[in-house]
Protein backbone atom coordinates (compact mmCIF):
# COMPACT_ATOMS: atom_id res chain seq x y z
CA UNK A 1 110.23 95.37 112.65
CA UNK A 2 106.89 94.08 112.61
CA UNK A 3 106.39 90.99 112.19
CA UNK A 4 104.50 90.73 108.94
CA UNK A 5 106.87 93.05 107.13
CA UNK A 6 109.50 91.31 108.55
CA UNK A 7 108.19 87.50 107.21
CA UNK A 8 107.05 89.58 104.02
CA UNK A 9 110.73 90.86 103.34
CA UNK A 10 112.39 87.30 104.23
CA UNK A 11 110.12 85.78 101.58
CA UNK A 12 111.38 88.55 98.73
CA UNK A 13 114.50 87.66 99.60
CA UNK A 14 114.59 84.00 100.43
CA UNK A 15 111.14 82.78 98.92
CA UNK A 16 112.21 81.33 95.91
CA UNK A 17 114.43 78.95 97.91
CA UNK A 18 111.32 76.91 99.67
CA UNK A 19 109.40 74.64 98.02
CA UNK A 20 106.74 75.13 95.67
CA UNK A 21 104.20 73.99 98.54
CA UNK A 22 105.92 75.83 101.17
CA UNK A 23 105.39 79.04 98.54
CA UNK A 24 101.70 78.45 98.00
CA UNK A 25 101.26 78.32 102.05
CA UNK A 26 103.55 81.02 102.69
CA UNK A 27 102.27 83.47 100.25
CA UNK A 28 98.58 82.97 101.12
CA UNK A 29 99.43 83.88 104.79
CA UNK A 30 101.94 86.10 104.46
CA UNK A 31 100.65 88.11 101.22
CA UNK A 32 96.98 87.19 101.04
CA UNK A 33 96.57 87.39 104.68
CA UNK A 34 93.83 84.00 104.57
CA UNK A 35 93.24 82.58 107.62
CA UNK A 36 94.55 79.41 108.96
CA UNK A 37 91.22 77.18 108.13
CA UNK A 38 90.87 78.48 104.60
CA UNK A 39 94.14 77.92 103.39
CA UNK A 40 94.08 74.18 104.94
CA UNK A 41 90.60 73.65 103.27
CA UNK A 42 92.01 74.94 100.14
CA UNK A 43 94.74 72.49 100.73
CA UNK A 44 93.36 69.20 102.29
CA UNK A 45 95.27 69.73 105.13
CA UNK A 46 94.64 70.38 108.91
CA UNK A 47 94.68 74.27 110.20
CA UNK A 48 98.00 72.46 112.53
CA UNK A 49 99.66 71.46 109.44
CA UNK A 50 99.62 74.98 108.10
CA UNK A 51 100.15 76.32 111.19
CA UNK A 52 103.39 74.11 111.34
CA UNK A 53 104.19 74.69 107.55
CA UNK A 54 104.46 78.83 108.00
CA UNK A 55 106.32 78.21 111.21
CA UNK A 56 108.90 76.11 109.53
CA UNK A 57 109.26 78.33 106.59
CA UNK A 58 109.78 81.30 109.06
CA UNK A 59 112.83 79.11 110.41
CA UNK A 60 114.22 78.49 106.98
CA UNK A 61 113.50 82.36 105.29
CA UNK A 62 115.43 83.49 108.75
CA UNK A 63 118.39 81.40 108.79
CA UNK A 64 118.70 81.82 105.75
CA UNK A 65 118.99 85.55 106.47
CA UNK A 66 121.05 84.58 109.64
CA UNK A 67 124.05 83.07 106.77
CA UNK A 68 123.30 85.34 104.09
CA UNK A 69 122.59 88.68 105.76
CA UNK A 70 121.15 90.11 102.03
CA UNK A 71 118.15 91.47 104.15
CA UNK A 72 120.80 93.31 106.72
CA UNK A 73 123.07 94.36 103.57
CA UNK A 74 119.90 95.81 101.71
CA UNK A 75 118.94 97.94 104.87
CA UNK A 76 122.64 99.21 105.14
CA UNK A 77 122.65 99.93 101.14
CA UNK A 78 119.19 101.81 101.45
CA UNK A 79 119.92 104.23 104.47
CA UNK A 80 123.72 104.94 102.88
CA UNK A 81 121.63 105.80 99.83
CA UNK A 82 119.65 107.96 101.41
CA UNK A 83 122.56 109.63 103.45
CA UNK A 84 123.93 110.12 99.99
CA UNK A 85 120.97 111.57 98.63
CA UNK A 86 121.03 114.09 101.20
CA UNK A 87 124.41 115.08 101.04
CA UNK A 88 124.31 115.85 96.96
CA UNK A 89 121.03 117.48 97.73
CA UNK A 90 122.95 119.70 100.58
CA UNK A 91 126.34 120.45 98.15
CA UNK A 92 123.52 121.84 95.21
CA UNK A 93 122.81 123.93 97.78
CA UNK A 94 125.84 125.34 99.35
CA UNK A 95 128.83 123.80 97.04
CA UNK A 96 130.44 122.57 100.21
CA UNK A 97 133.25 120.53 98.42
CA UNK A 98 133.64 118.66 101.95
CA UNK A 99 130.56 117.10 101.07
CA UNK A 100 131.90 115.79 98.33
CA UNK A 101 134.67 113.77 100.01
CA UNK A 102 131.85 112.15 102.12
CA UNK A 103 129.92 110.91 99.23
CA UNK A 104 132.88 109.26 98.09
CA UNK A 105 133.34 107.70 101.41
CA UNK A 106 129.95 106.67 101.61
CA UNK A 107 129.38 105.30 98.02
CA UNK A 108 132.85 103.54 99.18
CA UNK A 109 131.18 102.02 102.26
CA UNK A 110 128.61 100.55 99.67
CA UNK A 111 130.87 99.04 97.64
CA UNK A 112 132.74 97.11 100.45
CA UNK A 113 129.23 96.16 101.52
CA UNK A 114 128.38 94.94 98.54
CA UNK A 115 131.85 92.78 98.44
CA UNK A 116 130.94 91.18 101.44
């Protein structure tokens, strides 16, 4: 995954967990996409110290991931989903009862995901 996307998902998930600094920093490198200089101007700090702020809050956002795994679950939920999606789309179409019993295994799988 790139890595942008990748930062920008582990802050959805995990952002609300740093600190309302760490946020501020985050978000206008991550999201806003301001460069290192304007964001430590803006801040009254040096372009290291942001530097070493967003690398920090990469560490936390992904290990909080690496003990939570709510990105990993999400991604699992999502492409079962669309498996699922598929599959009802597919029975409309031929009224292949087998499909049936897969959906029900699937939305199953889901559910234990969920659990977890």
């Amino acid at each position: 995954m790139e890595k942008i996307a990748r930062q920008g998902l582990l802050y959805d998930f995990y952002g609300a967990l740093l600190t309302e600094h760490q946020r501020q920093v985050y978000e206008d490198v991550v999201l806003y996409d301001l460069s290192l200089s304007e964001i430590a101007e803006e801040q009254g700090i040096s372009r290291q110290g942001v530097h070493d702020l967003v690398k920090r809050c990469d560490r936390i956002l992904e290990d909080y991931e690496e003990k939570l795994h709510l990105m990993e679950k999400f991604g699992n939920t999502k492409r079962l989903a669309r498996e699922i999606q598929s599959l009802a789309g597919e029975f409309s179409r031929t009224g292949d009862r087998n499909l049936l019993r897969r959906i029900e295994e699937i939305s199953g799988e889901i559910i234990d995901l969920e659990a977890h």
